[in-house]
PDB file of N, CA and C in Angstrom:
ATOM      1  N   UNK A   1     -47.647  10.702  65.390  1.00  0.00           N
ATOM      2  CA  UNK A   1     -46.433  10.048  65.826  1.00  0.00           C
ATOM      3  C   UNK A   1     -46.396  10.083  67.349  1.00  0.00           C
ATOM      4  N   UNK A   2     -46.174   8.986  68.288  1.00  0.00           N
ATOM      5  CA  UNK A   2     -45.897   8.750  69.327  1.00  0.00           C
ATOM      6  C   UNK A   2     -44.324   7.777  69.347  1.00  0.00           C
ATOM      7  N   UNK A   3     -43.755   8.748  70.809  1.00  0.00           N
ATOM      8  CA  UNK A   3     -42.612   8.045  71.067  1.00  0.00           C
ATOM      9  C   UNK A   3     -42.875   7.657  72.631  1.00  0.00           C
ATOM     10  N   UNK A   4     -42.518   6.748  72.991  1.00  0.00           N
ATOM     11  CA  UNK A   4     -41.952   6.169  74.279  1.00  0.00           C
ATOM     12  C   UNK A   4     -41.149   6.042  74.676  1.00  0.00           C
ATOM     13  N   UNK A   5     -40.688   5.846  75.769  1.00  0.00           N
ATOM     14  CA  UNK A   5     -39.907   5.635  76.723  1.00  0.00           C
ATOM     15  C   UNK A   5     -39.788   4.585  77.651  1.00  0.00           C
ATOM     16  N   UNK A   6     -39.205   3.655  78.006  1.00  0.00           N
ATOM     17  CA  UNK A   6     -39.399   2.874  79.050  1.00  0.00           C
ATOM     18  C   UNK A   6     -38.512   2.805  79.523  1.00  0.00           C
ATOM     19  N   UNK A   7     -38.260   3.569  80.957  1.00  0.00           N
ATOM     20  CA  UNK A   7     -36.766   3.237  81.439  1.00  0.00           C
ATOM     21  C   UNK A   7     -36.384   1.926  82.239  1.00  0.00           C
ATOM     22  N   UNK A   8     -37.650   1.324  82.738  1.00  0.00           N
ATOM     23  CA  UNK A   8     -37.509  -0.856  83.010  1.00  0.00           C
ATOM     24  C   UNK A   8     -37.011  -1.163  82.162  1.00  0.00           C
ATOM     25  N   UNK A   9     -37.415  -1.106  81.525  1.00  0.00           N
ATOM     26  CA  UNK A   9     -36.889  -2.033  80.160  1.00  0.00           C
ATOM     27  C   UNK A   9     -35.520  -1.369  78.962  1.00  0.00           C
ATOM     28  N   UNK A  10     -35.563  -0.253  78.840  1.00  0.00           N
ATOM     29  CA  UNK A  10     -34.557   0.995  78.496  1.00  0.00           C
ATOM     30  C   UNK A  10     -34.895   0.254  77.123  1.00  0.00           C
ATOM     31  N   UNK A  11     -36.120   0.722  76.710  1.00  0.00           N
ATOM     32  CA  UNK A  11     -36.502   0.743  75.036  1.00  0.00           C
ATOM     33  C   UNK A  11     -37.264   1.515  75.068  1.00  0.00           C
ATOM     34  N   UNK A  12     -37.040   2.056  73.399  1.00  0.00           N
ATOM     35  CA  UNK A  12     -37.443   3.488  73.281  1.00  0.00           C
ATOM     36  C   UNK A  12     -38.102   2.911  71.772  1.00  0.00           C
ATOM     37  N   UNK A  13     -39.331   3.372  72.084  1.00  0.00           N
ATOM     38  CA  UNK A  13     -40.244   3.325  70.766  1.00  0.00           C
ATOM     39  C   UNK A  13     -40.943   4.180  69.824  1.00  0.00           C
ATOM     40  N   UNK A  14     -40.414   4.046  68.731  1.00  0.00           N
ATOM     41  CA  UNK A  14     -41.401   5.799  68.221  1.00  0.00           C
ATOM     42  C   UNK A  14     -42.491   4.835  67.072  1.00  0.00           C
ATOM     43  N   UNK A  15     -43.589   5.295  67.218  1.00  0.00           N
ATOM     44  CA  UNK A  15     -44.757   4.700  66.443  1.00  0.00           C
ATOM     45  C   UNK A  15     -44.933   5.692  65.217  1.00  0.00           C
ATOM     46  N   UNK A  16     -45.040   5.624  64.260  1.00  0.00           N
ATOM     47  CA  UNK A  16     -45.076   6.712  63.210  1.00  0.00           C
ATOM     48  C   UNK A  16     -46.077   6.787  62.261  1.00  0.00           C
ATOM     49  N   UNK A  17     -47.359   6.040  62.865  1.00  0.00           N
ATOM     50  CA  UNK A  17     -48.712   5.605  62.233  1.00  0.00           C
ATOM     51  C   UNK A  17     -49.223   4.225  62.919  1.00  0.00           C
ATOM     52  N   UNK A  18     -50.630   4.494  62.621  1.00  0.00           N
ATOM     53  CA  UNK A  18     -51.632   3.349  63.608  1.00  0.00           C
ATOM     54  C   UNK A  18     -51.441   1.749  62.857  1.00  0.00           C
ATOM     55  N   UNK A  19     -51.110   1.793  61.728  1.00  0.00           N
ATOM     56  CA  UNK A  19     -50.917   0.844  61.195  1.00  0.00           C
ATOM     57  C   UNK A  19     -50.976  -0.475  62.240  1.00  0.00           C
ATOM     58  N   UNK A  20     -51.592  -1.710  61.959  1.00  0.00           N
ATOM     59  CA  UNK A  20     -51.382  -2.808  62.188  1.00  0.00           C
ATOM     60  C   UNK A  20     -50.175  -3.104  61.856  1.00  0.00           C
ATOM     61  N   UNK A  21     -49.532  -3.749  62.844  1.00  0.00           N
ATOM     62  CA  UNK A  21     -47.964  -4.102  62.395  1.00  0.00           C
ATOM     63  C   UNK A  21     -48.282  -5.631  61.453  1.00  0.00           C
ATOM     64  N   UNK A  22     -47.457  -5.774  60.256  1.00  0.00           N
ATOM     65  CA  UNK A  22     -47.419  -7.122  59.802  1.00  0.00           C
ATOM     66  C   UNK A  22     -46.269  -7.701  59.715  1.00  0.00           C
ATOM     67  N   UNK A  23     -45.130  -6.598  59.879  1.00  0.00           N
ATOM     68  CA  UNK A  23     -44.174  -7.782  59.881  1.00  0.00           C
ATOM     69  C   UNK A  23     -42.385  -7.204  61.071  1.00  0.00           C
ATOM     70  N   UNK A  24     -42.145  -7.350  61.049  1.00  0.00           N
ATOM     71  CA  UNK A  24     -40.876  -6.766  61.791  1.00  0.00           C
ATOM     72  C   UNK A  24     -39.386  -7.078  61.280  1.00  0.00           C
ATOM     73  N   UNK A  25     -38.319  -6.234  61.295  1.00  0.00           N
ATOM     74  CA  UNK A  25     -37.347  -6.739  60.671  1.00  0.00           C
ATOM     75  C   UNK A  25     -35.918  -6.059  61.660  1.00  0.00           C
ATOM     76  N   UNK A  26     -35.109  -7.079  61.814  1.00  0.00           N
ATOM     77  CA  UNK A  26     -34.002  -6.237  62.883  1.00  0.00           C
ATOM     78  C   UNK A  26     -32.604  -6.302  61.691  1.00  0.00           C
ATOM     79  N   UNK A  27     -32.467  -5.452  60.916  1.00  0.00           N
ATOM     80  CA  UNK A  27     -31.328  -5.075  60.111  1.00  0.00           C
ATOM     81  C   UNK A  27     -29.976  -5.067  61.234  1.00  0.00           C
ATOM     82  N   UNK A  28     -30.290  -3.904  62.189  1.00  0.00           N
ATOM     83  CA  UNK A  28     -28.923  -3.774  62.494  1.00  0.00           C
ATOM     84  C   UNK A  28     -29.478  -4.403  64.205  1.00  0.00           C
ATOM     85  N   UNK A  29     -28.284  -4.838  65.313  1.00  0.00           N
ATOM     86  CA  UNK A  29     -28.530  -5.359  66.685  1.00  0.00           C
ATOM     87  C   UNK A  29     -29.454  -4.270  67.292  1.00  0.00           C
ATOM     88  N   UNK A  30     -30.383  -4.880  67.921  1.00  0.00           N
ATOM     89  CA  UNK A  30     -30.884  -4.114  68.760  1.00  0.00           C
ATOM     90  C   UNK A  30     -31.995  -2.262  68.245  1.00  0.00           C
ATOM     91  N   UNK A  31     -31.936  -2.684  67.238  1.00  0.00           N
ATOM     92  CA  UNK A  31     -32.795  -1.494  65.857  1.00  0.00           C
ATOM     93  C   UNK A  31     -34.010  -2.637  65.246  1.00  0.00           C
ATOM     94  N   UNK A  32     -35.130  -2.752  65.900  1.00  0.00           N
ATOM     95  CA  UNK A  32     -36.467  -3.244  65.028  1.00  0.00           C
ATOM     96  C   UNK A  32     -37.394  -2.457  64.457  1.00  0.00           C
ATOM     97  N   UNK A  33     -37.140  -2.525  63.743  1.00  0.00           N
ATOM     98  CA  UNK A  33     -38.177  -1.742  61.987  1.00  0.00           C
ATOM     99  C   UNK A  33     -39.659  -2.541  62.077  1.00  0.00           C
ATOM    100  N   UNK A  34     -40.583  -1.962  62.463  1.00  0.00           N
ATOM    101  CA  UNK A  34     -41.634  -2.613  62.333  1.00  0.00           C
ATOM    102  C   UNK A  34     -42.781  -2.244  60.751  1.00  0.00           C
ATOM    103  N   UNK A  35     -43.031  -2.572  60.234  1.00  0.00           N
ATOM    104  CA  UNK A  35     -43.561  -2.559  59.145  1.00  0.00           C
ATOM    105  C   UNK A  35     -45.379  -2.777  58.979  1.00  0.00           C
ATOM    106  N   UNK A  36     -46.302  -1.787  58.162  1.00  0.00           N
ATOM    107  CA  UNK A  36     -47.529  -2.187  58.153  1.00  0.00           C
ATOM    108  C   UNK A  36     -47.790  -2.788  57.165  1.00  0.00           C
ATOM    109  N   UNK A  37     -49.421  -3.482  56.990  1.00  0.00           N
ATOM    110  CA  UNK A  37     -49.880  -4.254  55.992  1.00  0.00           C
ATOM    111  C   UNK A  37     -49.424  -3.569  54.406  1.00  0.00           C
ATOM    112  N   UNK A  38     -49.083  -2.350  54.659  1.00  0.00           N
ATOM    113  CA  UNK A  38     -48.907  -1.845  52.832  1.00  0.00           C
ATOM    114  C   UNK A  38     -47.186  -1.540  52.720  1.00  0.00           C
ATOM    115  N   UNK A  39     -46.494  -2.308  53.548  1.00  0.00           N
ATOM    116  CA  UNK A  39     -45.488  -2.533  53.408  1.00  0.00           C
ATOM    117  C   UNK A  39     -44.380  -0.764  54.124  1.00  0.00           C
ATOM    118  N   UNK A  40     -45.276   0.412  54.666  1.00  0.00           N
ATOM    119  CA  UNK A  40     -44.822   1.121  55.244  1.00  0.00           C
ATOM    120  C   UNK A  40     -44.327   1.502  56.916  1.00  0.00           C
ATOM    121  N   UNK A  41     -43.301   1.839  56.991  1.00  0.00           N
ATOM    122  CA  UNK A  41     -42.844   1.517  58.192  1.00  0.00           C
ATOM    123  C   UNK A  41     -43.773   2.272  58.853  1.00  0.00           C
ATOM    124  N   UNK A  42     -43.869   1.641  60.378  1.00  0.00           N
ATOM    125  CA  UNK A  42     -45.027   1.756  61.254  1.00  0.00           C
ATOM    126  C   UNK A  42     -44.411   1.994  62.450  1.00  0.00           C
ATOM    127  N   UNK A  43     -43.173   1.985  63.255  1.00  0.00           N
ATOM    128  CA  UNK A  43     -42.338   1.879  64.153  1.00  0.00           C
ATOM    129  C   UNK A  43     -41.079   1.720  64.347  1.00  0.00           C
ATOM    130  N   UNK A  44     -40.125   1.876  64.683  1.00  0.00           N
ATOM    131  CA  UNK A  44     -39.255   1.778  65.112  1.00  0.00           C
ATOM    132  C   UNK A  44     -38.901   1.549  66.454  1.00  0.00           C
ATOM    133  N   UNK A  45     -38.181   0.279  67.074  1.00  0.00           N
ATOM    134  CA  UNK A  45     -37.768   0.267  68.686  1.00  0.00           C
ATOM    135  C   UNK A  45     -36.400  -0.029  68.535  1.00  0.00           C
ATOM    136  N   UNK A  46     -35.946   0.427  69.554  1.00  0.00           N
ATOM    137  CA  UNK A  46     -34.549   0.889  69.950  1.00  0.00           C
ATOM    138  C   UNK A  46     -34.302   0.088  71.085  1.00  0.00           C
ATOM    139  N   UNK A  47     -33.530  -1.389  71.231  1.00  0.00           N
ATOM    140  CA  UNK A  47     -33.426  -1.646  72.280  1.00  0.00           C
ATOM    141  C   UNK A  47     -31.941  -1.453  73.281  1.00  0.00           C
ATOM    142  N   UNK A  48     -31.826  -1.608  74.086  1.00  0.00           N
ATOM    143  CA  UNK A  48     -31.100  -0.782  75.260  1.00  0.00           C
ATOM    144  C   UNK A  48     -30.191   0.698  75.025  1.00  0.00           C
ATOM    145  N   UNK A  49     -31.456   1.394  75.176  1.00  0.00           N
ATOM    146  CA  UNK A  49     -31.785   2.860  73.894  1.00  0.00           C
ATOM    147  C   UNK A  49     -30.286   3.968  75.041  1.00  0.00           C
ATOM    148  N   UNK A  50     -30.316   3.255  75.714  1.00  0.00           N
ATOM    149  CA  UNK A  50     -29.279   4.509  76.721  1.00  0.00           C
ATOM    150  C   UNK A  50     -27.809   4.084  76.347  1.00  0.00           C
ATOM    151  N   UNK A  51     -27.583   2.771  75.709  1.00  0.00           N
ATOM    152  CA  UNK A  51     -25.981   2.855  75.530  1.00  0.00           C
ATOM    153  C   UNK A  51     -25.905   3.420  74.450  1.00  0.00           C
ATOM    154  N   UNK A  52     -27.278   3.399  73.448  1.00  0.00           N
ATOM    155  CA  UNK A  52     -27.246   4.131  71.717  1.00  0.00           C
ATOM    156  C   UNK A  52     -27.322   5.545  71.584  1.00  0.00           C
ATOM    157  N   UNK A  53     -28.147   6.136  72.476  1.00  0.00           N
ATOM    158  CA  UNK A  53     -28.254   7.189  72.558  1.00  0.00           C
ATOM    159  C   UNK A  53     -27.590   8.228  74.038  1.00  0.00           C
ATOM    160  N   UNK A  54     -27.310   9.503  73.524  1.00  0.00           N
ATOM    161  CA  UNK A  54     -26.557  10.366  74.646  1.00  0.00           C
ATOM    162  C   UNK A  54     -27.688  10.219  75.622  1.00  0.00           C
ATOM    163  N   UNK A  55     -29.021  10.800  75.620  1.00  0.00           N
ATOM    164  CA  UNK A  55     -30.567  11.447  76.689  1.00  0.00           C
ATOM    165  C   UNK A  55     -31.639  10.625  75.445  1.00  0.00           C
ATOM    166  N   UNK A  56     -32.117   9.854  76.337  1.00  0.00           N
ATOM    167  CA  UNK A  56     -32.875   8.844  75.769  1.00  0.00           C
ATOM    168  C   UNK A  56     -34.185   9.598  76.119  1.00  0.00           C
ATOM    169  N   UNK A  57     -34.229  10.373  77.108  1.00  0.00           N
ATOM    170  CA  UNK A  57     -35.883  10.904  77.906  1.00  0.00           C
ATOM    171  C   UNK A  57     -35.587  12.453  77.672  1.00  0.00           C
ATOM    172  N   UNK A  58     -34.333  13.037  76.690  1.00  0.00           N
ATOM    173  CA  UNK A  58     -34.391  14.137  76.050  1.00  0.00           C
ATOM    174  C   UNK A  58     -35.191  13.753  74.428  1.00  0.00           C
ATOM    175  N   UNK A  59     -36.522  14.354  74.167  1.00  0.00           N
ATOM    176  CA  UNK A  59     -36.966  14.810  73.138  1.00  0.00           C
ATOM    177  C   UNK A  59     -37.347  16.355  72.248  1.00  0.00           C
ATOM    178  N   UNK A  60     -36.369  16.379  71.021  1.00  0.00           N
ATOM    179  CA  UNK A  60     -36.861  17.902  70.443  1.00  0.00           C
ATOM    180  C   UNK A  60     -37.415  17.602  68.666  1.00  0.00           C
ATOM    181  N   UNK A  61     -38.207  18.057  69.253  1.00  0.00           N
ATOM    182  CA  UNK A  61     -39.477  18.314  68.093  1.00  0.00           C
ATOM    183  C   UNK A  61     -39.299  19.862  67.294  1.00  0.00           C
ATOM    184  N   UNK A  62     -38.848  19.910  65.883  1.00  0.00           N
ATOM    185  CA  UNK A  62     -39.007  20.407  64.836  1.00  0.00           C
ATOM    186  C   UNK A  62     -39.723  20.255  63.455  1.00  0.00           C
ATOM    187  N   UNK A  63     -40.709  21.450  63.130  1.00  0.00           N
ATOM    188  CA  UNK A  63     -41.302  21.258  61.976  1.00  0.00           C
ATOM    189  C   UNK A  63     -40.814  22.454  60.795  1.00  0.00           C
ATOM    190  N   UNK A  64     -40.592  22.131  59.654  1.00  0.00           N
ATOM    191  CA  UNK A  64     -40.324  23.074  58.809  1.00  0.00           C
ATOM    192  C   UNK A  64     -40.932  23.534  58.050  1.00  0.00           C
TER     193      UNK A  64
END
């Protein structure tokens, strides 16, 4: 899993497998679901990630 950051652009991307993207879907404004060839999500982008989120370039990582 890789996440990004872009504060030009203030989108925030988390990749959640290498998957080839095949298709993309924006359910809610500004939330794109990116999807791979076996129909599993592959990404998520967040666009103008600082009015959605409190610390957009705060990340915490937990495993259980």
């Amino acid at each position: 899993m890789k996440v990004n950051y872009d504060k030009e652009t203030d989108v925030l991307y988390i990749q959640l497998n290498n998957s080839a993207i095949a298709e993309s879907a924006s359910d809610k404004p500004g939330i794109i679901i990116d999807y791979g060839v076996a129909g599993n999500i592959a990404g998520i982008e967040v666009l103008k990630a600082s009015a959605k989120m409190e610390k957009p370039l705060k990340i915490e990582y937990e495993v259980m």
